[in-house]
Protein backbone atom coordinates (compact mmCIF):
# COMPACT_ATOMS: atom_id res chain seq x y z
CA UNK A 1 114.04 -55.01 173.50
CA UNK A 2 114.83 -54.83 169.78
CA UNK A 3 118.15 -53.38 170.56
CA UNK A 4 119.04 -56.24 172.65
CA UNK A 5 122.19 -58.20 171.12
CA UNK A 6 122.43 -61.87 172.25
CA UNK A 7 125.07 -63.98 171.70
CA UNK A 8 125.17 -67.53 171.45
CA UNK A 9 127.59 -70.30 172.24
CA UNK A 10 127.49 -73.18 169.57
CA UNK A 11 126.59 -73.74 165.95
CA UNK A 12 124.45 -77.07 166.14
CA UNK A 13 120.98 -77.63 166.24
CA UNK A 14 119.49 -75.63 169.12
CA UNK A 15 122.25 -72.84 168.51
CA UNK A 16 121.08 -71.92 164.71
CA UNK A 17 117.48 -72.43 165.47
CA UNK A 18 117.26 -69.66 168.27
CA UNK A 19 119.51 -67.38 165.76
CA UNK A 20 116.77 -68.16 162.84
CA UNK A 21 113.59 -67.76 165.55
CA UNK A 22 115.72 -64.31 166.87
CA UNK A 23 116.83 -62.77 163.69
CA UNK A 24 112.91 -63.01 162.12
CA UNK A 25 111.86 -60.90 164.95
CA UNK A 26 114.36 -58.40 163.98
CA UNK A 27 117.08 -58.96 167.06
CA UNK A 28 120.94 -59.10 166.43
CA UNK A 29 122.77 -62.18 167.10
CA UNK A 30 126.14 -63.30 166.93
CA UNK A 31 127.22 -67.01 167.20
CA UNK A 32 130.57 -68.41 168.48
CA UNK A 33 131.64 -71.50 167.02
CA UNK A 34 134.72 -73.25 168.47
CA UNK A 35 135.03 -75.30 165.30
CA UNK A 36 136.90 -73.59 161.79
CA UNK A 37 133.52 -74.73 159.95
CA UNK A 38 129.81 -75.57 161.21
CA UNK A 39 129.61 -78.93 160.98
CA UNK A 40 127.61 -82.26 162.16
CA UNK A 41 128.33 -86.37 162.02
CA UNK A 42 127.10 -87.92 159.20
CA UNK A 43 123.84 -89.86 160.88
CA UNK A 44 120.24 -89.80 160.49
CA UNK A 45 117.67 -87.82 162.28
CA UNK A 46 114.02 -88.05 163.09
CA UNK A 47 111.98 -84.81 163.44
CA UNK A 48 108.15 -85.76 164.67
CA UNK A 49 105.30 -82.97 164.68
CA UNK A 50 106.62 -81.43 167.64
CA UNK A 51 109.55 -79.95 165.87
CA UNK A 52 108.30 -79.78 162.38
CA UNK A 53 105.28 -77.47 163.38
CA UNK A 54 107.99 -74.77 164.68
CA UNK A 55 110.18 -75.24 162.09
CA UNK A 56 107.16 -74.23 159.70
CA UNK A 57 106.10 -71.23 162.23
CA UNK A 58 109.77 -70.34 161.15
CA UNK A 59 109.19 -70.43 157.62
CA UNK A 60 111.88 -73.61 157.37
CA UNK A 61 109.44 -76.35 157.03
CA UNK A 62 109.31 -76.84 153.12
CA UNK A 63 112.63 -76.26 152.39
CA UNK A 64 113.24 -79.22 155.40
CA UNK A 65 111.01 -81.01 153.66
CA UNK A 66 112.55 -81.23 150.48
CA UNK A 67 115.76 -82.72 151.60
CA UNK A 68 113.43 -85.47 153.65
CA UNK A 69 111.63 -88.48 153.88
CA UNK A 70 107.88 -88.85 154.80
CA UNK A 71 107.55 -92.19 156.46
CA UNK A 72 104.09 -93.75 156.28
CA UNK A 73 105.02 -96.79 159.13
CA UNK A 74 106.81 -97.54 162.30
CA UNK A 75 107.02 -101.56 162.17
CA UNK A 76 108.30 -103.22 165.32
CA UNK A 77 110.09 -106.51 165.04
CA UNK A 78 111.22 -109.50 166.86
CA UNK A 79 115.34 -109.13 166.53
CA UNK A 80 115.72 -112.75 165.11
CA UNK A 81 113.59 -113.79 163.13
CA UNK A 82 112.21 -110.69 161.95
CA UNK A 83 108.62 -111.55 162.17
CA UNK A 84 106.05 -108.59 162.62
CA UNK A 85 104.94 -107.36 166.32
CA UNK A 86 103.38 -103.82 165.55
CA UNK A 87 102.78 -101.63 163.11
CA UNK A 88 101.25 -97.60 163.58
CA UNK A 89 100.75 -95.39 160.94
CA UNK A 90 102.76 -91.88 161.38
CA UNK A 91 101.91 -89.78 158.52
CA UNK A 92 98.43 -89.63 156.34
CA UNK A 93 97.42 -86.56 154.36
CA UNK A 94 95.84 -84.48 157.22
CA UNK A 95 99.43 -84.50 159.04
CA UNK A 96 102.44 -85.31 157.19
CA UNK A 97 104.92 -83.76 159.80
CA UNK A 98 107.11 -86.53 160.49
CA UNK A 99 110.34 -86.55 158.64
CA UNK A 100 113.53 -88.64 158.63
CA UNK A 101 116.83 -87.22 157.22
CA UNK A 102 120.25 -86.56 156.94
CA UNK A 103 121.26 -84.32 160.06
CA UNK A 104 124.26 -82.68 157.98
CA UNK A 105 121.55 -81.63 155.41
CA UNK A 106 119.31 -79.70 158.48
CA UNK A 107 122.15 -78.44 160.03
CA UNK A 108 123.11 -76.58 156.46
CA UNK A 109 119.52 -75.63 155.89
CA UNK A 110 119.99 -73.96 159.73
CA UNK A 111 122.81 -72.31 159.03
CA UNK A 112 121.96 -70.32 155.51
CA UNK A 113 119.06 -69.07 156.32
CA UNK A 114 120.64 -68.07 159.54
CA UNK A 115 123.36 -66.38 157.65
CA UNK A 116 120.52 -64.76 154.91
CA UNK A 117 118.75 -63.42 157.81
CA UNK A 118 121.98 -61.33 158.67
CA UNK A 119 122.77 -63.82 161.81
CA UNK A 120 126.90 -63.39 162.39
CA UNK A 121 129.23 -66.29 162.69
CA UNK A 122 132.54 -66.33 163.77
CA UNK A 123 133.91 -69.42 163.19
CA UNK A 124 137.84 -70.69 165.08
CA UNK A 125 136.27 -68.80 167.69
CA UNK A 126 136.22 -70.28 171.76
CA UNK A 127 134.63 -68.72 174.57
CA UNK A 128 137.31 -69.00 177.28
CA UNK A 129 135.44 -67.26 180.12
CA UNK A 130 132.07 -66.03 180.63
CA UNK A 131 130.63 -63.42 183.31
CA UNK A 132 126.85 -64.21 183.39
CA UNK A 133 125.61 -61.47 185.55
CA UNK A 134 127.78 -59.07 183.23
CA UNK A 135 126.96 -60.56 180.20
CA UNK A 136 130.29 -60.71 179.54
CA UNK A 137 132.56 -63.19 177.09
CA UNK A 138 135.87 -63.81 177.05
CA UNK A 139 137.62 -65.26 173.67
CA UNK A 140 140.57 -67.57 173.60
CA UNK A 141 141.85 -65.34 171.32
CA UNK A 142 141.81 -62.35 174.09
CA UNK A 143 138.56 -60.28 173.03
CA UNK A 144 135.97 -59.46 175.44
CA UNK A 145 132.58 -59.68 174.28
CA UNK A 146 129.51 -57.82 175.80
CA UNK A 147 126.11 -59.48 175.16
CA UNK A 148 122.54 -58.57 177.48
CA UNK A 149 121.54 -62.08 176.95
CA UNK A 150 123.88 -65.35 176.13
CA UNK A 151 122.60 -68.76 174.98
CA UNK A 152 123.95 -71.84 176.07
CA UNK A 153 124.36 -74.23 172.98
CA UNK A 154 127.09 -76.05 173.17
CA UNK A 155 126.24 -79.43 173.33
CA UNK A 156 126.32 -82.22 175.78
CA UNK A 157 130.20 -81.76 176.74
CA UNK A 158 128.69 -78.08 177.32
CA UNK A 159 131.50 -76.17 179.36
CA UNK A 160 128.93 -73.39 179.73
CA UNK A 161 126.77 -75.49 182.17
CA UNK A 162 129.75 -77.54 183.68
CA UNK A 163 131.25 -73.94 185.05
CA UNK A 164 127.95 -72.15 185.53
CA UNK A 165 125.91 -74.56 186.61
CA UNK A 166 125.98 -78.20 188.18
CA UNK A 167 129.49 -79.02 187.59
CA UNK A 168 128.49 -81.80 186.21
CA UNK A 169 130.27 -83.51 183.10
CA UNK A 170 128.59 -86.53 181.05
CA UNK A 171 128.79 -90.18 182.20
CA UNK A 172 129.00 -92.97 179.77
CA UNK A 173 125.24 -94.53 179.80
CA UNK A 174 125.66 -98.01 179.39
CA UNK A 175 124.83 -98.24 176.08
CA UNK A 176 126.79 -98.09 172.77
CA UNK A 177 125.87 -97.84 169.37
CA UNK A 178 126.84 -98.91 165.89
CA UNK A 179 126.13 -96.65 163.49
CA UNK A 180 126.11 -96.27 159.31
CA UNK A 181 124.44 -95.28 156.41
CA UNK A 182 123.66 -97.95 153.69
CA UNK A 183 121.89 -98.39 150.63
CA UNK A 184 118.47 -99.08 149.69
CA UNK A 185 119.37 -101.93 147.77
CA UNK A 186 120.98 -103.16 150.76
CA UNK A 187 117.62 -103.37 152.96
CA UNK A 188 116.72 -106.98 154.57
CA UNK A 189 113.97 -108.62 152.59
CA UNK A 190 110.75 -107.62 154.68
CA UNK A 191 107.22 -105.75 153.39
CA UNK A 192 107.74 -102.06 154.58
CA UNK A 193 111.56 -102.60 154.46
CA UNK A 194 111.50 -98.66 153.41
CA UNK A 195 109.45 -97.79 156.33
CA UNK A 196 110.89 -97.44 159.80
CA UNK A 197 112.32 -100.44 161.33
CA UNK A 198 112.59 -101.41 164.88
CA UNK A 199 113.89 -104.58 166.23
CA UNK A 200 113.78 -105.22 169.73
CA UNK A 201 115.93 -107.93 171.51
CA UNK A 202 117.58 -108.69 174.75
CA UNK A 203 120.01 -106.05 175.85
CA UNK A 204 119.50 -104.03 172.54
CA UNK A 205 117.56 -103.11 169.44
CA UNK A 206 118.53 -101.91 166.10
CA UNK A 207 116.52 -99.24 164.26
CA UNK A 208 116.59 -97.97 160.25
CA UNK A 209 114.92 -95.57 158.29
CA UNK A 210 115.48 -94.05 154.82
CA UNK A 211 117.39 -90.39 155.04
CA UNK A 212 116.51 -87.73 152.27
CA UNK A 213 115.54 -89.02 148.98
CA UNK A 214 118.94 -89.90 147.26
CA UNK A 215 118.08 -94.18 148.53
CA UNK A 216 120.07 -93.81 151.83
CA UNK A 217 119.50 -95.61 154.31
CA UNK A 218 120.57 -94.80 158.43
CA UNK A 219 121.10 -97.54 160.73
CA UNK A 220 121.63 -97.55 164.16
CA UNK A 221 122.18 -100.50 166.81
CA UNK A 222 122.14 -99.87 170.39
CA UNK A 223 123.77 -102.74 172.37
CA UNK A 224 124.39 -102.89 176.38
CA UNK A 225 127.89 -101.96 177.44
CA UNK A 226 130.09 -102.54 180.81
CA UNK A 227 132.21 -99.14 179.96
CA UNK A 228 133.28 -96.47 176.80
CA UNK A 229 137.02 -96.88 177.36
CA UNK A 230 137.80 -94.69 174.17
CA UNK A 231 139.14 -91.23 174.33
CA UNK A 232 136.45 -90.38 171.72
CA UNK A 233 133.07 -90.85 171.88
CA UNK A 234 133.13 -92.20 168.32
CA UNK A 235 135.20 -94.33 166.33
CA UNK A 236 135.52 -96.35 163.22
CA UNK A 237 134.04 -99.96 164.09
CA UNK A 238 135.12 -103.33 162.59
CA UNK A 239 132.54 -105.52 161.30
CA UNK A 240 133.36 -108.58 162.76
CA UNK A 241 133.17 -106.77 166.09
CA UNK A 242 129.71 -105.14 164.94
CA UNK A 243 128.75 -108.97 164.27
CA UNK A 244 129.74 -110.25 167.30
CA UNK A 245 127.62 -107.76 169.35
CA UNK A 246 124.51 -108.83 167.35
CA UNK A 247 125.24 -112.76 167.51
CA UNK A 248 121.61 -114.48 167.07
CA UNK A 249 120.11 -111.64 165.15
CA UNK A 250 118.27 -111.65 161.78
CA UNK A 251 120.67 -112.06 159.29
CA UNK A 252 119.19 -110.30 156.51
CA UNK A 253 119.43 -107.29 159.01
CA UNK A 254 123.20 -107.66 160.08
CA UNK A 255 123.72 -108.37 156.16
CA UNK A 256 122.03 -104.91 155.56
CA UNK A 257 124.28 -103.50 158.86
CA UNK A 258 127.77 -104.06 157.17
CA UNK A 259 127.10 -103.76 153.70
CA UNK A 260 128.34 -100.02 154.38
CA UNK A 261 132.48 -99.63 153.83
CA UNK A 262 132.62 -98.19 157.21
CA UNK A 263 130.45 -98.11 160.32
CA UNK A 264 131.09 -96.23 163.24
CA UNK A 265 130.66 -97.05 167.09
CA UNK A 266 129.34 -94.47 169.65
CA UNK A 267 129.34 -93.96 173.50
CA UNK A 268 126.14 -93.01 174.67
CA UNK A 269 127.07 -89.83 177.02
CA UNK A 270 124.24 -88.29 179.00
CA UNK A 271 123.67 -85.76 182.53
CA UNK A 272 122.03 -85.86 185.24
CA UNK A 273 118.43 -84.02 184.94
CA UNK A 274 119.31 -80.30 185.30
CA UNK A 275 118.02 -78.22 188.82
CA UNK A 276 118.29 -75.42 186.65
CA UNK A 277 119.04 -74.07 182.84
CA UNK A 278 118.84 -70.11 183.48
CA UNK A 279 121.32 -67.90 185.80
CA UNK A 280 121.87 -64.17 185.62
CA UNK A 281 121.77 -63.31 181.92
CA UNK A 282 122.69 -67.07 180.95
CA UNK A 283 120.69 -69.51 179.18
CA UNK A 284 120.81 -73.30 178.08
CA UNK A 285 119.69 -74.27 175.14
CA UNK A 286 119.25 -78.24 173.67
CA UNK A 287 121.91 -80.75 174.77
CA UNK A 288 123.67 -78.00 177.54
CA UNK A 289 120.08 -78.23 179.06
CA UNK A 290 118.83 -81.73 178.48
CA UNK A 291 121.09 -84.37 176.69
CA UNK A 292 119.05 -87.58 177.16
CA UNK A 293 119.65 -91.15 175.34
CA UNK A 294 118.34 -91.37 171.95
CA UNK A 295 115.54 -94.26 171.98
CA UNK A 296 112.45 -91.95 171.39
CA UNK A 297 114.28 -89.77 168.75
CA UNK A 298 113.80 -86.57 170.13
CA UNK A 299 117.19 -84.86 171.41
CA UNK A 300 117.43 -82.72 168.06
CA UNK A 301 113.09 -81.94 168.47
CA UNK A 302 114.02 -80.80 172.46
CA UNK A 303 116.13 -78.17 170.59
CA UNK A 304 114.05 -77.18 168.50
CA UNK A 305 111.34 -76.59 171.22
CA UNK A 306 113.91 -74.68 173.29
CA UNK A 307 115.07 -72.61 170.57
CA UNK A 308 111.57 -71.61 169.40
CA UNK A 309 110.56 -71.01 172.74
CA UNK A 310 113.03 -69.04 173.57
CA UNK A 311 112.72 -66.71 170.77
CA UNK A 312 108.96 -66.53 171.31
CA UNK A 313 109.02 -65.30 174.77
CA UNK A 314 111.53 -63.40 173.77
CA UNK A 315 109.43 -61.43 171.55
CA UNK A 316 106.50 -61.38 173.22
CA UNK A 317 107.42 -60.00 176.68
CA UNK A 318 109.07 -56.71 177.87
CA UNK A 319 110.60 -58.50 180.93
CA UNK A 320 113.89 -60.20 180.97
CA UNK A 321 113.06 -61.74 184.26
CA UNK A 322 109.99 -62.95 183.14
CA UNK A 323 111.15 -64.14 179.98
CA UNK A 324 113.70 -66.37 181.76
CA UNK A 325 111.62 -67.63 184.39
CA UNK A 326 108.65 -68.65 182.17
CA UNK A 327 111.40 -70.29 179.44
CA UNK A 328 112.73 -72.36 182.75
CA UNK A 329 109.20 -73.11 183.91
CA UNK A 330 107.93 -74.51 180.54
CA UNK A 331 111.55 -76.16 179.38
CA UNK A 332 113.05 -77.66 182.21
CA UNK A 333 109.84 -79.82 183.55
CA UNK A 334 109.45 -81.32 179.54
CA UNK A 335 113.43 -81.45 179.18
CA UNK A 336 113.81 -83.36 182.31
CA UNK A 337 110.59 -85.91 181.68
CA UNK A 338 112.17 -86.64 178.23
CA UNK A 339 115.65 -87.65 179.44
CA UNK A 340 113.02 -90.07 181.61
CA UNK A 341 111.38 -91.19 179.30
CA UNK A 342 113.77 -92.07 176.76
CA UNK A 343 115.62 -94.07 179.68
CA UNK A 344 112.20 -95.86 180.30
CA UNK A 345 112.23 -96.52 176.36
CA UNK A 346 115.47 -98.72 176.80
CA UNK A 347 114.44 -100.61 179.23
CA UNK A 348 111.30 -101.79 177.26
CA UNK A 349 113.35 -102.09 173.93
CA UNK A 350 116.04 -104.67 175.47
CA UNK A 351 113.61 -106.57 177.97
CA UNK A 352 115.32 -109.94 178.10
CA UNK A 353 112.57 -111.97 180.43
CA UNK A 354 110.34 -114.41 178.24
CA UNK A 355 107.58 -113.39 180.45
CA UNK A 356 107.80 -110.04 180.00
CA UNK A 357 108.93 -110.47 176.61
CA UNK A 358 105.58 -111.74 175.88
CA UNK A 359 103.81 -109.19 177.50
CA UNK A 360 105.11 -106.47 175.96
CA UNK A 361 103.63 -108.75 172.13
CA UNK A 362 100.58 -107.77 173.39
CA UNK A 363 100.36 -104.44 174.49
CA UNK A 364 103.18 -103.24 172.00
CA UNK A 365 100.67 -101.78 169.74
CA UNK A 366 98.44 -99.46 172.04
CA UNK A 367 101.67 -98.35 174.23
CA UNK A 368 103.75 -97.35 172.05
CA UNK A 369 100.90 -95.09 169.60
CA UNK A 370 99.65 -93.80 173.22
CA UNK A 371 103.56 -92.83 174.07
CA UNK A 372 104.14 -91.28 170.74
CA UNK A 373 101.21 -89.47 170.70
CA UNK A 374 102.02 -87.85 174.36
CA UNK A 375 105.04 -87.00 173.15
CA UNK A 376 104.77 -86.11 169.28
CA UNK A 377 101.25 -83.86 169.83
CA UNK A 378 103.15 -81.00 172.56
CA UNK A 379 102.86 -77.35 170.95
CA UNK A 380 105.55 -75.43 172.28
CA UNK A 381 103.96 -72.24 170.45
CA UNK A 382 100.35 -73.31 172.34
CA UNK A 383 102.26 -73.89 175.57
CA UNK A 384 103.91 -69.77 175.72
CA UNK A 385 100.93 -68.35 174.39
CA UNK A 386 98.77 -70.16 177.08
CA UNK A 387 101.42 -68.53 179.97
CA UNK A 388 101.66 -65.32 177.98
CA UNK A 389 97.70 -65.19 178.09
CA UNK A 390 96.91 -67.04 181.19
């Protein structure tokens, strides 16, 4: 198949990663960019073992690394008074795989070594139309396109699965989310302040964690919402208005949450749990396949998995048909239990109910390490081989 071109639709996370996991096997690969530049929201990202073991695979990890921060803690805290209700350890020297950062920085780090790999890019570009048992692209521009295999990465407002698929667009989740990027300097008062910080309270929870190594800081806060009445999913916030959703929290930590000069306010958009993310010679890829809510910190790790996956059956197998029905087998069933479990996450982040409020002190600790260890331990590379192999 090393003829095979394959184009792909989107220049985010899951997009670049299956050029960079293609390209190293020697395949061609064009990607289609709607946007006159590749570019991402300035916000923080997590990347737990799960990711960061492909991303080495791919020869990426180091240079990842180097624009990242190595967390030693996860602290859990009570949202008003700040006081201590868990702590885990999530990097020691025999695995140091967890990294926080700067999403514009891995999206760049994507992108050149797609581009020094020979990846194309054509940038102002829209697909208009595609023909998936053709293989077939249509531009907005007017060009037709042929491609034997076309990825799916266009995000969660993903026209590619909305026309394709499910017809399905994204609902607003109920939750919103302030968002920013402070200083160091700026971080409330507590012992592993420079650690990540979660604080769970009724109806929401706020969580921060140092970005890169130039003392930034990322902070989000996730509070309950009736409706997203905005015509964009984000928008500059006001303070007072940031305040007022977080009445009766610390206030060291709200201190810490408008110290920025702006913060930003997100709808939460997600889909319903896909029935399918291959058709004819079409593929999704990331948030097209799986856009969940982001309370276990692994949207940008699911396309990660997808891409690598992708691009290792794709290598490893003659078969087209196989190739897509073992990527659908493998990536749907984890996809779909992660937008799951991340909505389970919420729920136990914002319980409200002393009762169960108190529960949850006690078994926060052996949950949570159990959780992230079911989730952060999966071996995408393990899981092909082992279908590959049988």
């Amino acid at each position: 198949m090393v003829n095979i071109h394959l184009s792909i639709i989107g220049s985010g996370i899951s997009g670049l990663t299956a050029g960079c996991a293609l390209l190293k096997q020697g395949y061609k690969t064009t990607i289609y960019e709607k946007l006159n530049k590749v570019e991402e929201a300035g916000a923080g990202i997590t990347l737990s073992g799960n990711a960061t073991r492909l991303l080495e695979r791919l020869g990426l990890l180091q240079q990842v690394k180097s624009i990242s921060y190595m967390p030693k803690k996860i602290f859990i805290r009570e949202f008003s008074s700040g006081n201590l209700l868990g702590s885990w350890n999530v990097n020691n020297e025999k695995d140091n795989k967890f990294l926080t950062l700067d999403r514009r920085a891995l999206v760049k780090i994507l992108l050149e070594h797609y581009l020094d790999f020979g990846g194309a890019l054509e940038a102002s570009c829209e697909v208009s139309a595609i023909d998936p048992s053709q293989g077939k692209l249509e531009l907005l521009d007017g060009r037709e396109v042929s491609a034997e295999i076309i990825l799916g990465c266009d995000g969660i407002k993903s026209l590619t699965r909305e026309h394709h698929f499910d017809d399905s667009k994204p609902v607003f989740s109920s939750y919103s989310a302030w968002r920013g990027i402070a200083d160091r300097s700026d971080l409330p008062g507590f012992q592993g302040n420079d650690q990540i910080n979660i604080y769970y309270g009724p109806d929401g929870h706020v969580v921060h964690y140092p970005i890169g190594k130039q003392g930034k800081v990322n902070f989000v806060g996730v509070r309950k919402s009736r409706a997203w009445t905005e015509e964009s999913w984000k928008k500059e916030g006001f303070k007072k208005d940031l305040l007022k959703d977080f009445d009766k929290w610390n206030s060291e930590l709200l201190s810490f949450m408008t110290a920025p000069k702006k913060v930003f306010k997100w709808g939460i958009f997600e889909r319903p749990r896909a029935k399918t993310i291959q058709k004819n010679k079409l593929v999704l890829l990331g948030d097209a396949a799986h856009p969940m809510v982001p309370f276990i910190g692994q949207g940008g790790c699911m396309a990660i998995e997808d891409a690598y996956t992708f691009g290792l059956l794709f290598s490893k197998l003659e078969d087209l048909q196989e190739v897509f029905f073992l990527y659908e087998k493998l990536r749907l069933k984890r996809g779909n239990w992660m937008q799951a479990r991340s909505r389970l996450q919420a729920r136990f982040n914002h319980l409200s109910n002393p009762i169960l409020v108190e529960l949850r002190k006690l078994f926060i600790g052996a949950i949570s390490q159990k959780a992230i260890k079911s989730i952060h331990s999966y071996d995408a590379h393990k899981e092909v081989m082992k279908q590959i192999t049988g």
